[in-house]
PDB file of N, CA and C in Angstrom:
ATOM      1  N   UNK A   1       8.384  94.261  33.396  1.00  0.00           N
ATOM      2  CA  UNK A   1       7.441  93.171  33.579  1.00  0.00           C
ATOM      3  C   UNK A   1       7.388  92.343  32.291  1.00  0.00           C
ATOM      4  N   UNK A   2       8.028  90.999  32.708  1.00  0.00           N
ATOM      5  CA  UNK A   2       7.517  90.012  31.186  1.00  0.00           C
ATOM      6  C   UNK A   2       6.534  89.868  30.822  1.00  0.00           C
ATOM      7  N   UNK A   3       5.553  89.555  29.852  1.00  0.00           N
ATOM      8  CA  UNK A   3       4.418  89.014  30.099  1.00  0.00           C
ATOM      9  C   UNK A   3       4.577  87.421  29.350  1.00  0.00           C
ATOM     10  N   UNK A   4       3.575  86.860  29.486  1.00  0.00           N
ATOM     11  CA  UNK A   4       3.048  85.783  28.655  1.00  0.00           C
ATOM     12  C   UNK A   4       3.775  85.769  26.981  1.00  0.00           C
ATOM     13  N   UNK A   5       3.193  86.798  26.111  1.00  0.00           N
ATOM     14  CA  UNK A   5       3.412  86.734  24.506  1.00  0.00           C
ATOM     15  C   UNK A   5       4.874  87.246  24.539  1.00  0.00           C
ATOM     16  N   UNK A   6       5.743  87.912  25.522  1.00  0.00           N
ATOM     17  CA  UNK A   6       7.176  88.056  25.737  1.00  0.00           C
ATOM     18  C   UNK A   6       7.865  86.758  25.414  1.00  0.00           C
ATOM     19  N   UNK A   7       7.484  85.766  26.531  1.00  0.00           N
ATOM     20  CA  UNK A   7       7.960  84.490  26.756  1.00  0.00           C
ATOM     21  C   UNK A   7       8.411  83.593  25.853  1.00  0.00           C
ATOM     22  N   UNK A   8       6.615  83.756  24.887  1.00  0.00           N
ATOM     23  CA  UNK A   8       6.310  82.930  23.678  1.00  0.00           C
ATOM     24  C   UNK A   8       7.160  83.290  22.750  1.00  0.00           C
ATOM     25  N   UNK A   9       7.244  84.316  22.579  1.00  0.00           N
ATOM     26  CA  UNK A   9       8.269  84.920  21.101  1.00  0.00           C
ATOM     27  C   UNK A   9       9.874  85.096  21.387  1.00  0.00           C
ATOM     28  N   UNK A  10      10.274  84.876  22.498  1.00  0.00           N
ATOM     29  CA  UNK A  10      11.154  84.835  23.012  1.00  0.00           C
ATOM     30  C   UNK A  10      11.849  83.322  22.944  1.00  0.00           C
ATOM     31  N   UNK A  11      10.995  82.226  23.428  1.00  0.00           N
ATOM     32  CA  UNK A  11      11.129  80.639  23.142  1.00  0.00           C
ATOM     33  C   UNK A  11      10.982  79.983  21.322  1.00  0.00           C
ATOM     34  N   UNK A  12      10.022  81.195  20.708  1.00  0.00           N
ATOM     35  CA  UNK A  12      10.085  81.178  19.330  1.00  0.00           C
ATOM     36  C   UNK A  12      11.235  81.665  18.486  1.00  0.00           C
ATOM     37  N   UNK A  13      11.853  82.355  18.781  1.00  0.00           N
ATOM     38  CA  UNK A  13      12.638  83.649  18.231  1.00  0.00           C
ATOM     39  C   UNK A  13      14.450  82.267  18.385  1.00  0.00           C
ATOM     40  N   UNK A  14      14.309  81.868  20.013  1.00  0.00           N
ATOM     41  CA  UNK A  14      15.559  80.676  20.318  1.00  0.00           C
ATOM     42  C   UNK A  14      15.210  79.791  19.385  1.00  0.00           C
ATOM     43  N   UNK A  15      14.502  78.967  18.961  1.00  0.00           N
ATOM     44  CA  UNK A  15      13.938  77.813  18.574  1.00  0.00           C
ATOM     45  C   UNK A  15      14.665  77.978  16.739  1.00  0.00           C
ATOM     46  N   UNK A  16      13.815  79.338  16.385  1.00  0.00           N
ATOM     47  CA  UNK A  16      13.823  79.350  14.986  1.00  0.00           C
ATOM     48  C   UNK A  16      15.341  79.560  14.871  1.00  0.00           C
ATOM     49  N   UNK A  17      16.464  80.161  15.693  1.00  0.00           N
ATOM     50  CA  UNK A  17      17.719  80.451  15.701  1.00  0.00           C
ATOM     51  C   UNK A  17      18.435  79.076  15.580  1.00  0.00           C
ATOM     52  N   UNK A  18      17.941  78.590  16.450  1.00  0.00           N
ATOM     53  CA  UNK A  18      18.731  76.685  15.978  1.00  0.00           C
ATOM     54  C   UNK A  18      17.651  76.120  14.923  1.00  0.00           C
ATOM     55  N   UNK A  19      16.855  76.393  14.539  1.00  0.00           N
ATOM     56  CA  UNK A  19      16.498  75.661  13.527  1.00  0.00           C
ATOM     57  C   UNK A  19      17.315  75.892  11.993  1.00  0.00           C
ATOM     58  N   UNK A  20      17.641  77.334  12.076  1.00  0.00           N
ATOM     59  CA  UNK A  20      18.098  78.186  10.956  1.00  0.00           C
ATOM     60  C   UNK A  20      19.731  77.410  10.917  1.00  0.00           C
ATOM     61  N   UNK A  21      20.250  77.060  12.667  1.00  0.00           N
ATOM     62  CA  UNK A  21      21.944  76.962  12.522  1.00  0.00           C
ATOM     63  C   UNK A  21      21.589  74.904  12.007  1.00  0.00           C
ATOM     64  N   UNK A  22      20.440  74.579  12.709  1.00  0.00           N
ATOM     65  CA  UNK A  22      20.593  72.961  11.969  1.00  0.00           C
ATOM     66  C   UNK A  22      20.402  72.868  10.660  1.00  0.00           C
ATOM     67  N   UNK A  23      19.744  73.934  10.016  1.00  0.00           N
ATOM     68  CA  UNK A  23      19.591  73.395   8.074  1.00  0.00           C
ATOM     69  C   UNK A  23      21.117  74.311   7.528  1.00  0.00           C
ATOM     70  N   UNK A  24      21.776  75.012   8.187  1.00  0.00           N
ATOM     71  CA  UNK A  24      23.227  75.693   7.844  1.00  0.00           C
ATOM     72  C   UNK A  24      23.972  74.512   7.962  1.00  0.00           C
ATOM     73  N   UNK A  25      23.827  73.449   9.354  1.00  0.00           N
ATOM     74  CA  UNK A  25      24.836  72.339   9.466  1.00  0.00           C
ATOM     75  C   UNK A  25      24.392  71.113   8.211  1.00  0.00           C
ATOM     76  N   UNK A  26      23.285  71.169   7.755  1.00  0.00           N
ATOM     77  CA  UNK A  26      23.115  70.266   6.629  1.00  0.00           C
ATOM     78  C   UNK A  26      23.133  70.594   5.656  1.00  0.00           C
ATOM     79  N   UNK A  27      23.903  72.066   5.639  1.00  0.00           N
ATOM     80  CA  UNK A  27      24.192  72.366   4.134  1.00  0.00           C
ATOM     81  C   UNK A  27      22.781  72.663   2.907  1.00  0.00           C
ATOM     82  N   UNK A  28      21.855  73.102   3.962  1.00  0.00           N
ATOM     83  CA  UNK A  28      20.485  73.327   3.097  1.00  0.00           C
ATOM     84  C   UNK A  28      20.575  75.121   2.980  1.00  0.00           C
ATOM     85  N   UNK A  29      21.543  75.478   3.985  1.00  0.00           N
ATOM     86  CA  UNK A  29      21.521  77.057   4.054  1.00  0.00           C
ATOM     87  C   UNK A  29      23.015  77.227   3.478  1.00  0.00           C
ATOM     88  N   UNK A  30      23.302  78.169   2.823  1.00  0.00           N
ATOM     89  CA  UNK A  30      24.759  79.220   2.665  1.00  0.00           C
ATOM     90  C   UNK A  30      24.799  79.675   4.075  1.00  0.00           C
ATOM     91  N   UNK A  31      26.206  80.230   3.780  1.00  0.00           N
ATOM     92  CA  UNK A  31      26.449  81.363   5.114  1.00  0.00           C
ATOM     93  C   UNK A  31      25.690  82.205   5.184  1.00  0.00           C
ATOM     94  N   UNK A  32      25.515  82.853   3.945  1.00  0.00           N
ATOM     95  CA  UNK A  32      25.055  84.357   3.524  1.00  0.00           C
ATOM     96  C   UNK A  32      23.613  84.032   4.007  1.00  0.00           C
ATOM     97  N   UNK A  33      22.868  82.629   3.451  1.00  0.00           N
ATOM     98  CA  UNK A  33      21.581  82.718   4.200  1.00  0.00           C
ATOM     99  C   UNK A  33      21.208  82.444   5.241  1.00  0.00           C
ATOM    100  N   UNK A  34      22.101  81.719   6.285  1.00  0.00           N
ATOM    101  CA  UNK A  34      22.113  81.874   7.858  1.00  0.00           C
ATOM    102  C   UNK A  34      22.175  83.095   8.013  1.00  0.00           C
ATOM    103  N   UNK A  35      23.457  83.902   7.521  1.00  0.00           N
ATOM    104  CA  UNK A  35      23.471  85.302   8.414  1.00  0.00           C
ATOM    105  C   UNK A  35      22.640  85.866   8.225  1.00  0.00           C
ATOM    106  N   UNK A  36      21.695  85.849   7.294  1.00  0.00           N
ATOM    107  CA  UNK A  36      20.160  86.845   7.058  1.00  0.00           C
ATOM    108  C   UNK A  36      19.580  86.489   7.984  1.00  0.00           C
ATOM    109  N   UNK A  37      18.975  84.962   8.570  1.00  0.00           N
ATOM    110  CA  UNK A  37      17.808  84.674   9.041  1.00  0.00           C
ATOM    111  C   UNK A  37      18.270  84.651  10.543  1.00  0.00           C
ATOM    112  N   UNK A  38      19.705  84.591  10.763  1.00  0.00           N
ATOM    113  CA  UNK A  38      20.069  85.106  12.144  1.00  0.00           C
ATOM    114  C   UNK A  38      19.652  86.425  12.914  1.00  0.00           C
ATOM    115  N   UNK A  39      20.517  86.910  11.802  1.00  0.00           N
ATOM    116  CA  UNK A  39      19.917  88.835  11.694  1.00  0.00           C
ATOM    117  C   UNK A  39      18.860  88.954  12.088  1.00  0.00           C
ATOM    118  N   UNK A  40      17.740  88.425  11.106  1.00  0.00           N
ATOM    119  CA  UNK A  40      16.601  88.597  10.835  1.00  0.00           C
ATOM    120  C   UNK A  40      16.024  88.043  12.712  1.00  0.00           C
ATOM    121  N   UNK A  41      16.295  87.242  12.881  1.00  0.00           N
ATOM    122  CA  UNK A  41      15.997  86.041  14.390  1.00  0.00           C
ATOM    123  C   UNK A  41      15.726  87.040  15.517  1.00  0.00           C
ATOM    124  N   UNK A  42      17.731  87.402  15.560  1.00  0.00           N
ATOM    125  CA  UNK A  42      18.087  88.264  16.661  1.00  0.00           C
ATOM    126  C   UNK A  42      17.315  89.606  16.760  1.00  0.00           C
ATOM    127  N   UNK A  43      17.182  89.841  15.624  1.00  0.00           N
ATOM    128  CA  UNK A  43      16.224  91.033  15.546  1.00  0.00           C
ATOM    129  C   UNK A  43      14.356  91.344  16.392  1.00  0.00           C
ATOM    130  N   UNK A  44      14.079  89.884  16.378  1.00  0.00           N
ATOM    131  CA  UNK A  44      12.731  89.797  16.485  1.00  0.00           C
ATOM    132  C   UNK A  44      13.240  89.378  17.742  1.00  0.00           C
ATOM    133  N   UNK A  45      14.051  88.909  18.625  1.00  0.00           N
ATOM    134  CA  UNK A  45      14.705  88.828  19.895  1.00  0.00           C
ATOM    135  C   UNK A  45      14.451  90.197  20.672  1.00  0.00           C
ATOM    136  N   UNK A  46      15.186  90.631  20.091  1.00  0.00           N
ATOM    137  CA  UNK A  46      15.192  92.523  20.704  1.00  0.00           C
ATOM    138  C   UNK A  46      14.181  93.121  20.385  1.00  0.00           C
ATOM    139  N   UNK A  47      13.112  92.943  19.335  1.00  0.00           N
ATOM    140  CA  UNK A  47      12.449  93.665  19.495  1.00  0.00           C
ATOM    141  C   UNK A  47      10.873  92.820  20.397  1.00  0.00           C
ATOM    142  N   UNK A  48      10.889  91.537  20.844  1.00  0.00           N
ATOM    143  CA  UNK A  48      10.518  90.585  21.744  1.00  0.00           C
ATOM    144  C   UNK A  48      10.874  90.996  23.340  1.00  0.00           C
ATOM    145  N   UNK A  49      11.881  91.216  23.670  1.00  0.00           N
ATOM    146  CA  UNK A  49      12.608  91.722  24.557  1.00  0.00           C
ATOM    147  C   UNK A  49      12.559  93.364  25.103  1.00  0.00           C
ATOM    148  N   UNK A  50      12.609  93.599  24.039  1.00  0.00           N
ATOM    149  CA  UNK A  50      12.325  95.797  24.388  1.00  0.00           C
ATOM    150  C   UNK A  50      11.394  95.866  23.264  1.00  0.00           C
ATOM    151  N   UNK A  51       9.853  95.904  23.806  1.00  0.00           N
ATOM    152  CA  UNK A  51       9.211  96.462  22.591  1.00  0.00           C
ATOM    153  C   UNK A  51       9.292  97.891  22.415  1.00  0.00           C
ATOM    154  N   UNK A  52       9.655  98.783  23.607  1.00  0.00           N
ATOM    155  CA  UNK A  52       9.870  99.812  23.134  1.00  0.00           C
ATOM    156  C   UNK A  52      10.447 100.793  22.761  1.00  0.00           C
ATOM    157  N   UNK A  53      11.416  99.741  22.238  1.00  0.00           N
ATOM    158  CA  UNK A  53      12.562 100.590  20.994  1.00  0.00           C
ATOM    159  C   UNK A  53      11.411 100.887  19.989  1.00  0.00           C
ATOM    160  N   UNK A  54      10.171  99.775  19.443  1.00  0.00           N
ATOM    161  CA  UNK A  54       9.507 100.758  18.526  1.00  0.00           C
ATOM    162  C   UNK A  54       8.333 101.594  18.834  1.00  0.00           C
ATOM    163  N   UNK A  55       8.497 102.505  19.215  1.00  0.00           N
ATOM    164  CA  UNK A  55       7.656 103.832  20.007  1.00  0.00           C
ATOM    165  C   UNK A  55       7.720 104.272  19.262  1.00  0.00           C
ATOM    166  N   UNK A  56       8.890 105.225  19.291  1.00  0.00           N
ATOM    167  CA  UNK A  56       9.150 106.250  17.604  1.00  0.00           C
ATOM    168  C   UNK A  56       8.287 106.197  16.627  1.00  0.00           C
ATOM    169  N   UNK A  57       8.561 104.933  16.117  1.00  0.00           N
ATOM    170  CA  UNK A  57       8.465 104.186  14.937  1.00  0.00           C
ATOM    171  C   UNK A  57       6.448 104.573  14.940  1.00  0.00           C
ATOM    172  N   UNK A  58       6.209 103.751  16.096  1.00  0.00           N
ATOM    173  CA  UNK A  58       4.775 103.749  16.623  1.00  0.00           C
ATOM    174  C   UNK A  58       3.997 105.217  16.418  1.00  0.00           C
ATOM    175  N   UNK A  59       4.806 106.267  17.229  1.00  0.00           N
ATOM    176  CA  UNK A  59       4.293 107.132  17.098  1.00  0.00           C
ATOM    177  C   UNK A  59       4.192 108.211  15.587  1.00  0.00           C
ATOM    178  N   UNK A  60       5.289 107.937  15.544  1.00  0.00           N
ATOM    179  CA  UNK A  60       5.932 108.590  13.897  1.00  0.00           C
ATOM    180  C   UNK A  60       4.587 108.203  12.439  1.00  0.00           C
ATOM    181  N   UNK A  61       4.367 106.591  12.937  1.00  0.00           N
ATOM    182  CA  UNK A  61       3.135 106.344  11.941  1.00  0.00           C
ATOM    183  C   UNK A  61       1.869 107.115  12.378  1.00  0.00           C
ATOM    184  N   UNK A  62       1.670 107.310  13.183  1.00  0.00           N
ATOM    185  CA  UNK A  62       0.353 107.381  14.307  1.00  0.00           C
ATOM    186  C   UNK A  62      -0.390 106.180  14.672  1.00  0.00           C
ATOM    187  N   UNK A  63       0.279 104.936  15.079  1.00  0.00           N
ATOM    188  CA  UNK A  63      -0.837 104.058  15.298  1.00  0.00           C
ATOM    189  C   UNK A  63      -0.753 104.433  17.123  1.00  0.00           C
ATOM    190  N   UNK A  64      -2.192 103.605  17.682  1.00  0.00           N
ATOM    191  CA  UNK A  64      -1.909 103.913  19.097  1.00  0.00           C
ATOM    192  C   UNK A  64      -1.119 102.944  19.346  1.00  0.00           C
ATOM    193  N   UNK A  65      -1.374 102.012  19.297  1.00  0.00           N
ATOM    194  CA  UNK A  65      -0.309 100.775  19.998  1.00  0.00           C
ATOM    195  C   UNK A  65       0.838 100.172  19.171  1.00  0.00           C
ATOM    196  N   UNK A  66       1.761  99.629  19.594  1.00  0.00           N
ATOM    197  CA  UNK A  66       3.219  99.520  18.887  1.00  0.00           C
ATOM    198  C   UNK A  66       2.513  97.065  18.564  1.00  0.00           C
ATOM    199  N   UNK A  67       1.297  96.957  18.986  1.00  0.00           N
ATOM    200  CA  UNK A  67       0.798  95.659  18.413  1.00  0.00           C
ATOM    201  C   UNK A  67       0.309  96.222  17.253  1.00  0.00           C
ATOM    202  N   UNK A  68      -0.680  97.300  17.327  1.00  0.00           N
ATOM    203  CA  UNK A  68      -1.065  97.733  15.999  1.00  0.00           C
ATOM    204  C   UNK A  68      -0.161  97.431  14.568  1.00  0.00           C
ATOM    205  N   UNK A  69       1.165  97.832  15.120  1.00  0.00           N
ATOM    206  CA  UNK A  69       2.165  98.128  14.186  1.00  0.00           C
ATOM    207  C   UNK A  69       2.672  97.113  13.563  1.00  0.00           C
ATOM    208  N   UNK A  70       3.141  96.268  14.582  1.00  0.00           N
ATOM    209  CA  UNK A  70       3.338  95.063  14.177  1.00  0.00           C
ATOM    210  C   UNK A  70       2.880  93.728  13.555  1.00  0.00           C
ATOM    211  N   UNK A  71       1.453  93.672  13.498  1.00  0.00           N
ATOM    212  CA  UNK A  71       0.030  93.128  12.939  1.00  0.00           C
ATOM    213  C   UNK A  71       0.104  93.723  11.711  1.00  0.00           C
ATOM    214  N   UNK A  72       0.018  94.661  11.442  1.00  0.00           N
ATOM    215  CA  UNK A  72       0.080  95.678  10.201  1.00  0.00           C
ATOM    216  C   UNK A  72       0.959  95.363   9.069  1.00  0.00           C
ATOM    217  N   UNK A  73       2.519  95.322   9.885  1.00  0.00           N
ATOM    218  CA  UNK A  73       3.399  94.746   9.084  1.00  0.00           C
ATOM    219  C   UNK A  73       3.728  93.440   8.930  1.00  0.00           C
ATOM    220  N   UNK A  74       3.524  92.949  10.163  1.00  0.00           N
ATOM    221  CA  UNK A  74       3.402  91.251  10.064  1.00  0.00           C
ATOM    222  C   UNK A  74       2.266  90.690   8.504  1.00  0.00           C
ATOM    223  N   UNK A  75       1.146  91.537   8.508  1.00  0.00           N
ATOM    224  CA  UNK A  75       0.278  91.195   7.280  1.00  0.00           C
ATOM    225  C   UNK A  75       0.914  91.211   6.492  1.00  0.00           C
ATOM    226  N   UNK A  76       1.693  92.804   5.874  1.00  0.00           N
ATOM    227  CA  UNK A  76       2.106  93.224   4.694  1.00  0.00           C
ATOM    228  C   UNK A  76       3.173  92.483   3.950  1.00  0.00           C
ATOM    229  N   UNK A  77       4.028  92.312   5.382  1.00  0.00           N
ATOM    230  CA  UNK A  77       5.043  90.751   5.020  1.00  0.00           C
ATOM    231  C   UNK A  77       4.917  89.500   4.448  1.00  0.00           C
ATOM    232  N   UNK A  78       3.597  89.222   4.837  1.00  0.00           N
ATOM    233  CA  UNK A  78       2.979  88.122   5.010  1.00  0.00           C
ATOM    234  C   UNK A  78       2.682  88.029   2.887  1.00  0.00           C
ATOM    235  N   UNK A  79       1.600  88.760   3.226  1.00  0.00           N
ATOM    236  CA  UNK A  79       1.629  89.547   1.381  1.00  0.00           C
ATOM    237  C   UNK A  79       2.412  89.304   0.237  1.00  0.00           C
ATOM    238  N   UNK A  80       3.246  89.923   0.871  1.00  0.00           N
ATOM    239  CA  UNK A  80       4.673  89.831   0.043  1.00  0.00           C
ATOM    240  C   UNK A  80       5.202  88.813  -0.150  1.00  0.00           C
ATOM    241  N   UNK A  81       5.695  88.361   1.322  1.00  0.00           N
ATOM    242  CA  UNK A  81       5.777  86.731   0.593  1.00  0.00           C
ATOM    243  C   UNK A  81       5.862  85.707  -0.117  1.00  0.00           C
ATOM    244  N   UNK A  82       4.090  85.686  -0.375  1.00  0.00           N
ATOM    245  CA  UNK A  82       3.029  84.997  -0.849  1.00  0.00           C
ATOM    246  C   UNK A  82       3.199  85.411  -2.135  1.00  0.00           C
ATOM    247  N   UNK A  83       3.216  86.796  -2.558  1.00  0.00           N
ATOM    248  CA  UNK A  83       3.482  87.352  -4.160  1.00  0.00           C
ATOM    249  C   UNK A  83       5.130  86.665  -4.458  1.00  0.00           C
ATOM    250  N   UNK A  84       5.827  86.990  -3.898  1.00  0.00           N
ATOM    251  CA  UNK A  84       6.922  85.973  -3.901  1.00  0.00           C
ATOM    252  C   UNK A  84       7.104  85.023  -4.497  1.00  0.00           C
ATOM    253  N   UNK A  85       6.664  83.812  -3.888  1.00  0.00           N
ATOM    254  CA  UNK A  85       6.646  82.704  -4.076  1.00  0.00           C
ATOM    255  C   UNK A  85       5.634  81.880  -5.059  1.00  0.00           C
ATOM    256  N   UNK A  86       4.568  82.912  -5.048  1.00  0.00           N
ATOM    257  CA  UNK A  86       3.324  82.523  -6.395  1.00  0.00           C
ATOM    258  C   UNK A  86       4.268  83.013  -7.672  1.00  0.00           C
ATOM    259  N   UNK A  87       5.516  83.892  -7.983  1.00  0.00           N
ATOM    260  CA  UNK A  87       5.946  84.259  -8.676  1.00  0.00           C
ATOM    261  C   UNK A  87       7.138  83.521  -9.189  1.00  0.00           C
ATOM    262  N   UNK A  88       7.646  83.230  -8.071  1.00  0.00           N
ATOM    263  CA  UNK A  88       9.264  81.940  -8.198  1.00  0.00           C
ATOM    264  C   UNK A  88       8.253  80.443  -8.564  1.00  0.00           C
ATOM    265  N   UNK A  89       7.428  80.514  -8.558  1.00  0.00           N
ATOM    266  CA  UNK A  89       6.619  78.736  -8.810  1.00  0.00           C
ATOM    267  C   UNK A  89       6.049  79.235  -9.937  1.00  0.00           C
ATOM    268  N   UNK A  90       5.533  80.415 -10.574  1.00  0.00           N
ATOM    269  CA  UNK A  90       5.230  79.970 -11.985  1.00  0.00           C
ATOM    270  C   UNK A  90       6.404  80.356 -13.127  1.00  0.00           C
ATOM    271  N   UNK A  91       7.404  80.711 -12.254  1.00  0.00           N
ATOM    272  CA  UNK A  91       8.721  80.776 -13.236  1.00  0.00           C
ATOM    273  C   UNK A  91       9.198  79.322 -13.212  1.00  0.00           C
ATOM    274  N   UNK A  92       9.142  78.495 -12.368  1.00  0.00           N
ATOM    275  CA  UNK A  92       9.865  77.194 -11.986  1.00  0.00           C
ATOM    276  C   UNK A  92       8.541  76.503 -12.888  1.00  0.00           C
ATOM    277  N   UNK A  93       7.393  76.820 -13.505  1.00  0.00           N
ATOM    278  CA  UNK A  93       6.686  75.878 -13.846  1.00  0.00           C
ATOM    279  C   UNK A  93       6.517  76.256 -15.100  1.00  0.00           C
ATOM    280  N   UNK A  94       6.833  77.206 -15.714  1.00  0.00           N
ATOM    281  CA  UNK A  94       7.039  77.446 -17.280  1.00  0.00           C
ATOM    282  C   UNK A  94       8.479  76.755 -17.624  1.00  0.00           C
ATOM    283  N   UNK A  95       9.520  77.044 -16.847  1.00  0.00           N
ATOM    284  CA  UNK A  95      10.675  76.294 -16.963  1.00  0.00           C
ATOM    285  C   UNK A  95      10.296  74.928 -17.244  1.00  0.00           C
ATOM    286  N   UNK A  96       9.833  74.346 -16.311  1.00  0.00           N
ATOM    287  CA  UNK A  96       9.651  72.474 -16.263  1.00  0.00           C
ATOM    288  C   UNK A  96       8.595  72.410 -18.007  1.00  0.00           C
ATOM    289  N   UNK A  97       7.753  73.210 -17.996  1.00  0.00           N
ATOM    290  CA  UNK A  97       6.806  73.029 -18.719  1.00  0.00           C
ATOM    291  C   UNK A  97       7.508  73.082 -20.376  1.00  0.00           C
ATOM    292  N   UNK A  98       8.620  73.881 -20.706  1.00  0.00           N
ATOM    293  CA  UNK A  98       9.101  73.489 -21.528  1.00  0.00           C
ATOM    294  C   UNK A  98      10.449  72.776 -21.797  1.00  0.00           C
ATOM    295  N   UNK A  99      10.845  72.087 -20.455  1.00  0.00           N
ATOM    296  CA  UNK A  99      11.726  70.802 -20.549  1.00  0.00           C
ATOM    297  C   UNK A  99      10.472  70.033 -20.912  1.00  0.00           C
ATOM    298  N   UNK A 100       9.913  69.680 -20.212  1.00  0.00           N
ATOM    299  CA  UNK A 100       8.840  68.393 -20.348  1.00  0.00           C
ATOM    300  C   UNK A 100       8.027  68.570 -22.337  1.00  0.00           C
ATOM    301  N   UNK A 101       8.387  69.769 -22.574  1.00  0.00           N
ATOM    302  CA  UNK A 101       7.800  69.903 -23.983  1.00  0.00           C
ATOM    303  C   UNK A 101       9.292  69.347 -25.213  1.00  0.00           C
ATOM    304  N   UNK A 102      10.088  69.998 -24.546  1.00  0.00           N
ATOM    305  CA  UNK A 102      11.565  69.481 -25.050  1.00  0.00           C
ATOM    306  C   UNK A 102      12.010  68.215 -25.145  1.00  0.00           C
ATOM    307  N   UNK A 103      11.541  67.392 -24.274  1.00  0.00           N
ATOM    308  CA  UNK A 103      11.692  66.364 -24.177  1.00  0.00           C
ATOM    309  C   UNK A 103      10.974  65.090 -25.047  1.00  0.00           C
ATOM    310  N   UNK A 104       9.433  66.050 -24.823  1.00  0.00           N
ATOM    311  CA  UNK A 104       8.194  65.003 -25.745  1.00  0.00           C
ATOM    312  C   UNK A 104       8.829  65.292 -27.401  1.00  0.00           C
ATOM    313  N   UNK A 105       9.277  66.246 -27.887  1.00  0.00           N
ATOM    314  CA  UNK A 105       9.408  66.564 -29.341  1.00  0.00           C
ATOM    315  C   UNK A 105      10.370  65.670 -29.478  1.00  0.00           C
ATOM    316  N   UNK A 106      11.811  65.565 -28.867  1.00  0.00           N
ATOM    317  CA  UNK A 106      12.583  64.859 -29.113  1.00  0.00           C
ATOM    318  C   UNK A 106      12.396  63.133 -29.166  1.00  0.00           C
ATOM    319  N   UNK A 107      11.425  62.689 -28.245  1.00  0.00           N
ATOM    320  CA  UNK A 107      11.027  61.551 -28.010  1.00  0.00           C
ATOM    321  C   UNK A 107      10.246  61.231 -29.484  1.00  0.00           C
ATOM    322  N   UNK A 108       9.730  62.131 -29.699  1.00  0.00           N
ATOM    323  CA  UNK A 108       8.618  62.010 -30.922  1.00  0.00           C
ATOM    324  C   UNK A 108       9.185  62.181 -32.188  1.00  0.00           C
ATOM    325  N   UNK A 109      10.420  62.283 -32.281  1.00  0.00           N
ATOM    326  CA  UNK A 109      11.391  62.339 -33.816  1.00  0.00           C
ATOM    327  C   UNK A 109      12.077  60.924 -33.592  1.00  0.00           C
ATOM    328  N   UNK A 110      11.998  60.836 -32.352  1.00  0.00           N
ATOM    329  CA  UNK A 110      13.074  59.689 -32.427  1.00  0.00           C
ATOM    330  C   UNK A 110      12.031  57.582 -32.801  1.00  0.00           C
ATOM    331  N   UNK A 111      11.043  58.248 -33.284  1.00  0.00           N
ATOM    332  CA  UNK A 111       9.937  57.098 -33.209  1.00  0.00           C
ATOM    333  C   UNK A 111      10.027  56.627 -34.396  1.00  0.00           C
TER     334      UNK A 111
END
């Protein structure tokens, strides 16, 4: 039986798969990073498709429901992320911060 949130993540899961192959055709992706987010795509396909390949998984943690599980980790991902990217932007902003300092000194000898 499909349901409803099958459908949705299923039309999500296609969508994000050509979105991933149109920024590969404009050269915004490598190969190497298409084939991750393909991977990554097809993956959430099958597990969209058969949620209960993760039972095991489900039961092995002890949650009752295999949404539990996925909410859980969907957060933790989510998390991570976020530490991620708060981490690559204040490396990218100490960088700029001492071009832009590199730049004023030199400007300022040259007066």
């Amino acid at each position: 039986m499909v349901l409803g949130i099958q459908i949705a993540g299923f039309l999500f899961g296609m969508f994000m798969i050509y979105y991933s192959f149109v920024n590969y055709k404009k050269k915004q992706f490598n190969a190497k990073e298409f084939g991750f987010w393909f991977v990554l795509w097809m993956g959430f396909l099958v597990v969209t498709i058969y949620p209960a390949i993760l039972d095991p998984l489900t039961k092995s943690l002890s949650f009752f429901r295999t949404l539990d599980l996925l909410v859980i980790s969907g957060m933790l991902f989510l998390i991570a992320i976020n530490f991620y990217t708060y981490v690559v932007t204040r490396k990218n902003q100490k960088q700029l911060e001492k071009i832009v300092r590199s730049i004023a000194i030199k400007k300022g000898r040259n007066k």
